[in-house]
PDB file of N, CA and C in Angstrom:
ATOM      1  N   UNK A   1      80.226 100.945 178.503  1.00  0.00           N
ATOM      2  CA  UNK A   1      80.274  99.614 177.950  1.00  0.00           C
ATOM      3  C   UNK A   1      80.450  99.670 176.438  1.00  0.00           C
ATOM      4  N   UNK A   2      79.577 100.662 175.568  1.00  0.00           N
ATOM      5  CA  UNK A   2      79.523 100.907 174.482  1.00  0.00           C
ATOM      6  C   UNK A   2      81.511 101.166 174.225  1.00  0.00           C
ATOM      7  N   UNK A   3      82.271 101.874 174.689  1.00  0.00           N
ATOM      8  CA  UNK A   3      83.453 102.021 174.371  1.00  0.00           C
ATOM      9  C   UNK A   3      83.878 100.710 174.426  1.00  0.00           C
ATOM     10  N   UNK A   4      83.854  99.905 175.718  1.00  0.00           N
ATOM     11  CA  UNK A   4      84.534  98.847 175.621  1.00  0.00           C
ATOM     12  C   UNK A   4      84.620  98.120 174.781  1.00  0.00           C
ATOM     13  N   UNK A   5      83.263  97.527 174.040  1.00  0.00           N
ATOM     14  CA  UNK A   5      83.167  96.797 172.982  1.00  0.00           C
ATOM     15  C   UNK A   5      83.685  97.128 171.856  1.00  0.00           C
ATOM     16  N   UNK A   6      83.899  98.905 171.478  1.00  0.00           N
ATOM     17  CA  UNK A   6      84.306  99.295 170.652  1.00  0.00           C
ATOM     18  C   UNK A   6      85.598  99.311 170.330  1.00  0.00           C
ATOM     19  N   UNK A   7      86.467  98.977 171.488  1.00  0.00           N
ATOM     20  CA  UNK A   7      87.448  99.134 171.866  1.00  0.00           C
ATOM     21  C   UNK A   7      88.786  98.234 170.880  1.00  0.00           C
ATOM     22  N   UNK A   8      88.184  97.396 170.492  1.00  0.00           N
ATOM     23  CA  UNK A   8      89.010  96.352 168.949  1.00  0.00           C
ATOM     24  C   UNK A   8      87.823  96.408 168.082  1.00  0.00           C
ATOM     25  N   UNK A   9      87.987  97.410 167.178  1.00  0.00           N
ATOM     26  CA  UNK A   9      87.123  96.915 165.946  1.00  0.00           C
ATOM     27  C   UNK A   9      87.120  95.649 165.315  1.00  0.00           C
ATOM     28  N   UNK A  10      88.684  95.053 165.771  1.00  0.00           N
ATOM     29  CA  UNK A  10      88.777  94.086 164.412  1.00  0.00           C
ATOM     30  C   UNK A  10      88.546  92.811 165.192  1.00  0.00           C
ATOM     31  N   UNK A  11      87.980  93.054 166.226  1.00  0.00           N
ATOM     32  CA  UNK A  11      87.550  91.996 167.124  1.00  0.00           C
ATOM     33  C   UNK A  11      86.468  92.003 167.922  1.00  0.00           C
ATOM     34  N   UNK A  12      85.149  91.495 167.385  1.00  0.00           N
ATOM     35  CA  UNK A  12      84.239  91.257 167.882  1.00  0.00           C
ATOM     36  C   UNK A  12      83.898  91.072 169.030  1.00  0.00           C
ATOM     37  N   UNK A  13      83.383  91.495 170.102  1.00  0.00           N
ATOM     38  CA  UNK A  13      82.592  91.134 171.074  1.00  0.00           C
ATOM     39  C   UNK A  13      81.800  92.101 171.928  1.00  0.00           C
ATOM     40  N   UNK A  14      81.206  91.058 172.977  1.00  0.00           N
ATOM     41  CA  UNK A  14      80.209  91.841 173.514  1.00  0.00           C
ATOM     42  C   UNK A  14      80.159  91.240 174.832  1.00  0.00           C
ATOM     43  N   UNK A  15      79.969  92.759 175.298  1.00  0.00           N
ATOM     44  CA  UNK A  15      79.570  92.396 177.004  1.00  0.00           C
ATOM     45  C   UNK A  15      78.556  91.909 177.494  1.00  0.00           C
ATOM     46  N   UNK A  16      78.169  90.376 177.700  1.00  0.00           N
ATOM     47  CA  UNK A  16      76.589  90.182 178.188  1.00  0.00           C
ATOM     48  C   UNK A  16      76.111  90.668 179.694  1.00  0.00           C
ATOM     49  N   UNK A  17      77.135  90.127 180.539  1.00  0.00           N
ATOM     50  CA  UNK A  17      77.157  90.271 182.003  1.00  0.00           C
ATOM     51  C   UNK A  17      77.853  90.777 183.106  1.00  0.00           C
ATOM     52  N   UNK A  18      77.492  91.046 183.702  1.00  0.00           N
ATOM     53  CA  UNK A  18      78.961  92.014 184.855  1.00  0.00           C
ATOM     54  C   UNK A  18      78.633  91.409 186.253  1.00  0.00           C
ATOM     55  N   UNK A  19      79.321  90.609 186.851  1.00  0.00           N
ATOM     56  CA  UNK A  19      79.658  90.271 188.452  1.00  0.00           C
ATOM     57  C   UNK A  19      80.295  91.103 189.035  1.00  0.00           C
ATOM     58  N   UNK A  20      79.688  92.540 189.866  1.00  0.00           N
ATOM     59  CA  UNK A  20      80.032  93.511 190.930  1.00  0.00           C
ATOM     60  C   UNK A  20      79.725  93.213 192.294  1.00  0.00           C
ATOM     61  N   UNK A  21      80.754  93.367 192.883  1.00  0.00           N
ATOM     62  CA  UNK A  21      80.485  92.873 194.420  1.00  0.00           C
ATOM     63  C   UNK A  21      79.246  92.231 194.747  1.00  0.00           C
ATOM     64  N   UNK A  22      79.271  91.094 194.066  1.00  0.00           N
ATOM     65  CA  UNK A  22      78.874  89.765 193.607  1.00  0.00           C
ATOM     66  C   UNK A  22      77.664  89.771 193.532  1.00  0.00           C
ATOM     67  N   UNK A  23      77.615  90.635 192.589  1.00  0.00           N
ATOM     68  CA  UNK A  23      75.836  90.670 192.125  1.00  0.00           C
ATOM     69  C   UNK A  23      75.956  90.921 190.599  1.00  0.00           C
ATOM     70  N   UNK A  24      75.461  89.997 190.123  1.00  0.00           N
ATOM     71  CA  UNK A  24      75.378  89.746 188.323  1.00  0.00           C
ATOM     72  C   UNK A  24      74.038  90.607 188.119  1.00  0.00           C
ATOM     73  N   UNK A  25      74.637  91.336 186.531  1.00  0.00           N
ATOM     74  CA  UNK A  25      73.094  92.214 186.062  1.00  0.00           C
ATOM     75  C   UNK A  25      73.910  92.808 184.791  1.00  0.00           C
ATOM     76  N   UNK A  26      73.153  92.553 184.342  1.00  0.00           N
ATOM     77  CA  UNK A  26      73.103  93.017 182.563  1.00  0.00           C
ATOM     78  C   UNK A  26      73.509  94.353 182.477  1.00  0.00           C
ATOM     79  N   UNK A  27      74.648  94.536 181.749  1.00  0.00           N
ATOM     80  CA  UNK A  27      75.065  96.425 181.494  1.00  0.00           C
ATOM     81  C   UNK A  27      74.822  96.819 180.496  1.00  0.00           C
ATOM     82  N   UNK A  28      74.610  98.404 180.615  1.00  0.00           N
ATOM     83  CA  UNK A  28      73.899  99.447 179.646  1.00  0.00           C
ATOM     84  C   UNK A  28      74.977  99.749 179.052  1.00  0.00           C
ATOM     85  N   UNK A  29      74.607 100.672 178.042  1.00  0.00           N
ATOM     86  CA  UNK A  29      75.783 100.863 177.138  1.00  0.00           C
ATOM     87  C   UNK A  29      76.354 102.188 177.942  1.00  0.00           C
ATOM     88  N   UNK A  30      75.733 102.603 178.694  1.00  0.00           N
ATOM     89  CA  UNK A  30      75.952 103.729 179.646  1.00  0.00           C
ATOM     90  C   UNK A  30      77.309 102.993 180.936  1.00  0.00           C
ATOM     91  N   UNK A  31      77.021 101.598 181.000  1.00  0.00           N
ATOM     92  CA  UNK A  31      77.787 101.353 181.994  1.00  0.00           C
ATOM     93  C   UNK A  31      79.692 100.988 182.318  1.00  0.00           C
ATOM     94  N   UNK A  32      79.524 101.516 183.529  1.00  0.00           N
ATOM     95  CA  UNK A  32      81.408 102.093 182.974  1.00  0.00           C
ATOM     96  C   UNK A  32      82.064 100.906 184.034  1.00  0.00           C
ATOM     97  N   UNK A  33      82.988  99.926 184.060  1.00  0.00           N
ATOM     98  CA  UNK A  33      83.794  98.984 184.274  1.00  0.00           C
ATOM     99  C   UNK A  33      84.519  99.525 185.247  1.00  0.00           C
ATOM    100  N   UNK A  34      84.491  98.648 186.474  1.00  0.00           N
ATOM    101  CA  UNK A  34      84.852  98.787 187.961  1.00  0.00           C
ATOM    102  C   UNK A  34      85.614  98.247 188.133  1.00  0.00           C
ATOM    103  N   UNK A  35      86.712  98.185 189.015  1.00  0.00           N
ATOM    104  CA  UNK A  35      87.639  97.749 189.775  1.00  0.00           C
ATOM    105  C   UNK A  35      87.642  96.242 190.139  1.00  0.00           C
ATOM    106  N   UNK A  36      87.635  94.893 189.851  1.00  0.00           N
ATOM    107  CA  UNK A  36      87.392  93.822 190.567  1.00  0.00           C
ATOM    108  C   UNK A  36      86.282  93.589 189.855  1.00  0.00           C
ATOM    109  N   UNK A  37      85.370  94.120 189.129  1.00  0.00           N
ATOM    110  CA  UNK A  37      84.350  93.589 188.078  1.00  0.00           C
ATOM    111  C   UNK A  37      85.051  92.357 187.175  1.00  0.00           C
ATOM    112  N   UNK A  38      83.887  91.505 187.148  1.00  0.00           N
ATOM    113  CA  UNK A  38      84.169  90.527 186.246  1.00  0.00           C
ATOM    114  C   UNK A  38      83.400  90.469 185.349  1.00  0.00           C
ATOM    115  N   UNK A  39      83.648  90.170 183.771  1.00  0.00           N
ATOM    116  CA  UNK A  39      82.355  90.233 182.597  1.00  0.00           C
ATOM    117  C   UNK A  39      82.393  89.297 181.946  1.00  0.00           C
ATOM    118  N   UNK A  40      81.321  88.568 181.521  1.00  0.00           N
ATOM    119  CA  UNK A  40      80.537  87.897 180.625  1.00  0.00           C
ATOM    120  C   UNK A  40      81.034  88.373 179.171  1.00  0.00           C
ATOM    121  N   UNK A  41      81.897  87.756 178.441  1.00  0.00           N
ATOM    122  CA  UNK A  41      82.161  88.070 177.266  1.00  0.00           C
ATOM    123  C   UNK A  41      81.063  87.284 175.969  1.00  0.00           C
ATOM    124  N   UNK A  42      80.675  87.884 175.007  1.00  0.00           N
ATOM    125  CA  UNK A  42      80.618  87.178 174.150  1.00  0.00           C
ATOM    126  C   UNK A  42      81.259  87.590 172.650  1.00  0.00           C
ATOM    127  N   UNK A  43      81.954  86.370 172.423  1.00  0.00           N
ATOM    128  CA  UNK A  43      83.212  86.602 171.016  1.00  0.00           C
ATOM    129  C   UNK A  43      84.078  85.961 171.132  1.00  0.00           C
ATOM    130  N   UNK A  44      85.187  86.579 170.487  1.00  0.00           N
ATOM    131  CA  UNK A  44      86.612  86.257 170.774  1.00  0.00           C
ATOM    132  C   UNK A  44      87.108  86.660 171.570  1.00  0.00           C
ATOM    133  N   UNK A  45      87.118  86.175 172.588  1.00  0.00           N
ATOM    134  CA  UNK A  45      87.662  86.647 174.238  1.00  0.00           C
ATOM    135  C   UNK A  45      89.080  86.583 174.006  1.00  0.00           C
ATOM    136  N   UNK A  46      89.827  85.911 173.524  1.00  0.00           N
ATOM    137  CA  UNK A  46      91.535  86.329 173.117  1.00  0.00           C
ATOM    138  C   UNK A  46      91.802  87.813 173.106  1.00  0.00           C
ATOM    139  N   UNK A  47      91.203  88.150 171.684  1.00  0.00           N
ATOM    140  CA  UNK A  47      91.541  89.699 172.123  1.00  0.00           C
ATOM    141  C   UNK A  47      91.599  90.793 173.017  1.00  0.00           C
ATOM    142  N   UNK A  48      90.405  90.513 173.704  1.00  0.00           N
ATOM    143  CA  UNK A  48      90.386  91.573 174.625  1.00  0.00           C
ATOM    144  C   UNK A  48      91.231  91.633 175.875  1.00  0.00           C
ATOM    145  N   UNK A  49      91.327  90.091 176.156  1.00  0.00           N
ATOM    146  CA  UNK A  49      92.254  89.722 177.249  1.00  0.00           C
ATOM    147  C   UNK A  49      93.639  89.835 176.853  1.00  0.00           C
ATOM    148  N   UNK A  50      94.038  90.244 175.620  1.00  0.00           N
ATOM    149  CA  UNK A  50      95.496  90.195 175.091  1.00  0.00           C
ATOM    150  C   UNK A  50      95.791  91.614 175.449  1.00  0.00           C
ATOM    151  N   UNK A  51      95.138  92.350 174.744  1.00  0.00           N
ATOM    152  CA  UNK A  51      94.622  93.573 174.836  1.00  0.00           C
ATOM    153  C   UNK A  51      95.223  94.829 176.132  1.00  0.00           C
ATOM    154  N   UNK A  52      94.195  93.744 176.631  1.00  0.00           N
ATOM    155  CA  UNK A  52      93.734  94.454 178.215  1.00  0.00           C
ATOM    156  C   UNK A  52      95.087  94.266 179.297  1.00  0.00           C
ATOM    157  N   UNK A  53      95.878  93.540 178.911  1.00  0.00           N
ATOM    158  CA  UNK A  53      97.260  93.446 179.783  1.00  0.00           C
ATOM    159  C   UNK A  53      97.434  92.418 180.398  1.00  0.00           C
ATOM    160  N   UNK A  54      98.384  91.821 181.152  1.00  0.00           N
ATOM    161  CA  UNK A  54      98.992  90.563 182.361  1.00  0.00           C
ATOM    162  C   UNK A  54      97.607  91.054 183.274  1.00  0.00           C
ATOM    163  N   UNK A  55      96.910  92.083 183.931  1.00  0.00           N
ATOM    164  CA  UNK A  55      96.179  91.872 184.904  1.00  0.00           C
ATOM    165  C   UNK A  55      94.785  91.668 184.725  1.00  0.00           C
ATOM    166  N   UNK A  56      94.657  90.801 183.398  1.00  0.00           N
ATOM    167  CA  UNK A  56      93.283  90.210 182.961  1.00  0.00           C
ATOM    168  C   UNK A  56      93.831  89.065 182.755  1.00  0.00           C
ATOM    169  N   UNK A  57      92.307  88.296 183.419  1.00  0.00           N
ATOM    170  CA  UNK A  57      92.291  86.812 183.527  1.00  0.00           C
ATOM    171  C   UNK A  57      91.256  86.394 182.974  1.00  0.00           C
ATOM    172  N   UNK A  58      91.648  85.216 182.530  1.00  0.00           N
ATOM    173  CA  UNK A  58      90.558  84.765 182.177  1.00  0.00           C
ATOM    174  C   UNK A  58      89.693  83.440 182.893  1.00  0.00           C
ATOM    175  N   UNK A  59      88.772  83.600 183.233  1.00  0.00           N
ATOM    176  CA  UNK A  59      88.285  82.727 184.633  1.00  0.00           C
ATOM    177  C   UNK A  59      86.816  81.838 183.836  1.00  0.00           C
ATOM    178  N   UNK A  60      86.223  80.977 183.889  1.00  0.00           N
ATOM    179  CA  UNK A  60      85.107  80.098 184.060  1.00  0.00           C
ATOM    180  C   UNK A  60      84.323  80.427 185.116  1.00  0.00           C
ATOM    181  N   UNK A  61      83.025  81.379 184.953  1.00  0.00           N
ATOM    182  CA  UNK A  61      82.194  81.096 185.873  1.00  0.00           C
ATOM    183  C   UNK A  61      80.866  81.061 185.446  1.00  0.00           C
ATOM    184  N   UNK A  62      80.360  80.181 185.895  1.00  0.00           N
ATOM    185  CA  UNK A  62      79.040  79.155 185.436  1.00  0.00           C
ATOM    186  C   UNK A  62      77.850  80.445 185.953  1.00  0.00           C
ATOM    187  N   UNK A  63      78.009  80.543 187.010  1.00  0.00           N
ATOM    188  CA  UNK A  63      76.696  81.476 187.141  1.00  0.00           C
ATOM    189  C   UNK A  63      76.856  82.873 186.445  1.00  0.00           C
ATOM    190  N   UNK A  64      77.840  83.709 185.766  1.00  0.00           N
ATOM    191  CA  UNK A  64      77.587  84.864 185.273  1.00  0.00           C
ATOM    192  C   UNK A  64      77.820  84.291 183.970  1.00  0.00           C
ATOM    193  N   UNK A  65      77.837  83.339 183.627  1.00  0.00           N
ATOM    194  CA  UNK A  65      77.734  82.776 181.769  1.00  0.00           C
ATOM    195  C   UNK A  65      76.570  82.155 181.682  1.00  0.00           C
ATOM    196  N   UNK A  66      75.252  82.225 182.901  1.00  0.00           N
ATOM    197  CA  UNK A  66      73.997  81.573 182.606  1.00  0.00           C
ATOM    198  C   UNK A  66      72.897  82.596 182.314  1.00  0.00           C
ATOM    199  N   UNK A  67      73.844  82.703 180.515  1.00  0.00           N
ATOM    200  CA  UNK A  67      72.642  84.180 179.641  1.00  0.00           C
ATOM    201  C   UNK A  67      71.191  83.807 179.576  1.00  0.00           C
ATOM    202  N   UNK A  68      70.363  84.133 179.843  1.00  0.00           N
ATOM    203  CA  UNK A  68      69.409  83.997 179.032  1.00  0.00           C
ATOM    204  C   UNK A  68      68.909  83.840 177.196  1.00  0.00           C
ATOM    205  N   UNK A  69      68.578  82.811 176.753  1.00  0.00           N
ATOM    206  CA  UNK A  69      68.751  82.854 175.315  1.00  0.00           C
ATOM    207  C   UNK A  69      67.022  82.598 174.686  1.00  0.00           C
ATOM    208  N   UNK A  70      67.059  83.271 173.543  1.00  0.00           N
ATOM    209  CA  UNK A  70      65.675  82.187 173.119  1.00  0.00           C
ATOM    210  C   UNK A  70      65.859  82.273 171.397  1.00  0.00           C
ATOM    211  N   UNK A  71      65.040  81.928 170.780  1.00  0.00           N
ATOM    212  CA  UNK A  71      65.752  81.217 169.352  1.00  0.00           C
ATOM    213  C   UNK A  71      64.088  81.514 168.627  1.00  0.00           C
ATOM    214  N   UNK A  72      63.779  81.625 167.817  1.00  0.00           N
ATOM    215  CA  UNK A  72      62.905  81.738 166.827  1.00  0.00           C
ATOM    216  C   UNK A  72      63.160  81.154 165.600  1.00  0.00           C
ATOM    217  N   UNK A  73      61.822  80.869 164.904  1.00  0.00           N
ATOM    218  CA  UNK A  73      61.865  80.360 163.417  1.00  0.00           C
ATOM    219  C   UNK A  73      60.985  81.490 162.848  1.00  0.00           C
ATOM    220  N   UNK A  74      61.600  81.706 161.739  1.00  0.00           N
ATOM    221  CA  UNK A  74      61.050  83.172 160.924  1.00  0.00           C
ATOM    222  C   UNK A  74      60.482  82.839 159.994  1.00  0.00           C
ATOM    223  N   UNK A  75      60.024  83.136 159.122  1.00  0.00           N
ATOM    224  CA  UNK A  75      59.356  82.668 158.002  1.00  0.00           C
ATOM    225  C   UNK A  75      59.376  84.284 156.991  1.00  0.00           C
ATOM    226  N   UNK A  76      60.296  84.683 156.183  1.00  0.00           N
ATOM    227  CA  UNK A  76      60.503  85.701 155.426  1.00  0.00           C
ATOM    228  C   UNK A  76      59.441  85.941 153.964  1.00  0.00           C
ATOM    229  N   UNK A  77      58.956  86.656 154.241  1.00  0.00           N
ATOM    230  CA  UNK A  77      57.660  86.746 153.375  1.00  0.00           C
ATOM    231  C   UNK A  77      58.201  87.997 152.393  1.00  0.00           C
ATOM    232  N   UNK A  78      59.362  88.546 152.227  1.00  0.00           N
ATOM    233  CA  UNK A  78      59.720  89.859 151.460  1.00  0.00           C
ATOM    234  C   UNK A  78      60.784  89.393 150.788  1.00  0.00           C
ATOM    235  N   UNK A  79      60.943  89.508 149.285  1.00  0.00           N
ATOM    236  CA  UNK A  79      61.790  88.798 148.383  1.00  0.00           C
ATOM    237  C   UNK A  79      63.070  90.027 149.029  1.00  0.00           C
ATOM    238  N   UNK A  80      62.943  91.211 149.133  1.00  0.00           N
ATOM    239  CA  UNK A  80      64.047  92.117 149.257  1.00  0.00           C
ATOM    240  C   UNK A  80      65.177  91.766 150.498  1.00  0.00           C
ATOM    241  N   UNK A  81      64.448  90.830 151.216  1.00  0.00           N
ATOM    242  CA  UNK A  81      64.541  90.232 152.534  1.00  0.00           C
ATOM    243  C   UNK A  81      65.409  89.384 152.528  1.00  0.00           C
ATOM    244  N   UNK A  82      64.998  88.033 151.586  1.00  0.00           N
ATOM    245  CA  UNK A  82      65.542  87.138 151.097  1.00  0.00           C
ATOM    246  C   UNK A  82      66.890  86.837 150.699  1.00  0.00           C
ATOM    247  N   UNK A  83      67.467  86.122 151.230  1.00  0.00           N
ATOM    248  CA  UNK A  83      69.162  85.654 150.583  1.00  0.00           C
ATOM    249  C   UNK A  83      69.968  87.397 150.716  1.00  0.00           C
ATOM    250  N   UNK A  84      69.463  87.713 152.484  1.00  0.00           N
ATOM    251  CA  UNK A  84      70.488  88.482 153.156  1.00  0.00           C
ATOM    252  C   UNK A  84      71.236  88.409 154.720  1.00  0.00           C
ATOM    253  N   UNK A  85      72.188  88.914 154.981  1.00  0.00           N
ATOM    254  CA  UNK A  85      72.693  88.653 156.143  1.00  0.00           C
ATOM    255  C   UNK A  85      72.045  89.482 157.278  1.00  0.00           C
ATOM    256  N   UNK A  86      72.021  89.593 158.291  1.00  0.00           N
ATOM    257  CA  UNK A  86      71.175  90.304 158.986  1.00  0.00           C
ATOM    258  C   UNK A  86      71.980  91.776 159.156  1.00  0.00           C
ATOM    259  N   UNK A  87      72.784  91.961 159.130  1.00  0.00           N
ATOM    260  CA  UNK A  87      73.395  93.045 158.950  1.00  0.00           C
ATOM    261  C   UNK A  87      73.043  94.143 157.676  1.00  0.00           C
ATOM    262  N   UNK A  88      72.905  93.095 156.446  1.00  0.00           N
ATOM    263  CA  UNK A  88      72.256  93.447 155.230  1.00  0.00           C
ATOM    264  C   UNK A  88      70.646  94.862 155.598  1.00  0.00           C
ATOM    265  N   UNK A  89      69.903  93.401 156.252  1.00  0.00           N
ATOM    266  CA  UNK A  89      68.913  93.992 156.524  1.00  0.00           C
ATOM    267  C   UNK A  89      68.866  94.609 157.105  1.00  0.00           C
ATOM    268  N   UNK A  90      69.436  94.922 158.578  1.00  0.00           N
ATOM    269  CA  UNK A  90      69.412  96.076 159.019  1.00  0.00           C
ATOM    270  C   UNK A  90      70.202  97.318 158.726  1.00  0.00           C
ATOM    271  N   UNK A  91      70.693  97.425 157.456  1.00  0.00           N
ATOM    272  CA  UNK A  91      71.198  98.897 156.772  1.00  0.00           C
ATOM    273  C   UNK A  91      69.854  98.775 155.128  1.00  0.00           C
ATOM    274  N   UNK A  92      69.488  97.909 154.959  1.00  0.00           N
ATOM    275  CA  UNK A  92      68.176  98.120 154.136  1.00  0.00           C
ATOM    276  C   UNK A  92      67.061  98.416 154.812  1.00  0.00           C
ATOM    277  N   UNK A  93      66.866  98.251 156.023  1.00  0.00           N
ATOM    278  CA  UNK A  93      65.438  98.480 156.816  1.00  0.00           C
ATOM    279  C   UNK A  93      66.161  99.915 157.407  1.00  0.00           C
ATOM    280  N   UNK A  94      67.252 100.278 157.308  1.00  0.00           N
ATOM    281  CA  UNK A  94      67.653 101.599 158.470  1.00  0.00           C
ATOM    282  C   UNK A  94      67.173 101.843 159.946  1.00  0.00           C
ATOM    283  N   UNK A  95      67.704 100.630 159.995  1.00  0.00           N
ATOM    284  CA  UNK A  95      67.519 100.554 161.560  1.00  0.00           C
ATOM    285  C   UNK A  95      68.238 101.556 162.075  1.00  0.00           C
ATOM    286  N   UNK A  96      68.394 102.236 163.341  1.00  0.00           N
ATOM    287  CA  UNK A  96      69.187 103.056 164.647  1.00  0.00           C
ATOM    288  C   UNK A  96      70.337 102.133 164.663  1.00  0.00           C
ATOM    289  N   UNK A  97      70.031 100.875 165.552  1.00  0.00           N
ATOM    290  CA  UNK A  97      70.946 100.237 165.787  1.00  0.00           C
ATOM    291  C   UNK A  97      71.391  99.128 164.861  1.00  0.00           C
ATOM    292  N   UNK A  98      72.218  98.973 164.749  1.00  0.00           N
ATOM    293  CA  UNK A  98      72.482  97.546 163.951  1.00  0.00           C
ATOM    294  C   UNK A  98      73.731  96.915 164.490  1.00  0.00           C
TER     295      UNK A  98
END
């Protein structure tokens, strides 16, 4: 999965979901793209579908686009913190992942 996403730098996205012989479940970055799989994009889905050739479609389906989401209010107590992008912070905090 990790390749896939990687797969257009200059185009953002991300795999949320995968519908395999019709069972939806969240993929690892370990997980490798099947035959008749369908995915949950999140981004600019243009690209990848441009990308990816005539035998990608692009389809609407309500039950593998029903992500789970939740939202927080933060309250930043570290001036170094302050008036950055989160990307910022996570190469100032040195995160693993960012």
């Amino acid at each position: 999965m990790a390749d896939a996403e990687s797969f257009l730098p200059t185009a953002r996205f991300f795999v949320e979901r995968v519908r395999r012989q019709g069972k939806i479940f969240s993929p690892e970055k370990t997980t490798l793209l099947a035959a008749e799989d369908v995915v949950a994009v999140v981004g600019r889905t243009e690209a990848p579908v441009q990308s990816l050739g005539p035998s990608t479609i692009k389809i609407a389906d309500a039950e593998l686009l029903h992500i789970p989401m939740a939202s927080f209010d933060l309250y930043v107590t570290q001036k170094t913190i302050a008036a950055n992008t989160l990307s910022e912070i996570c190469l100032k905090l040195q995160f693993s992942e960012c």
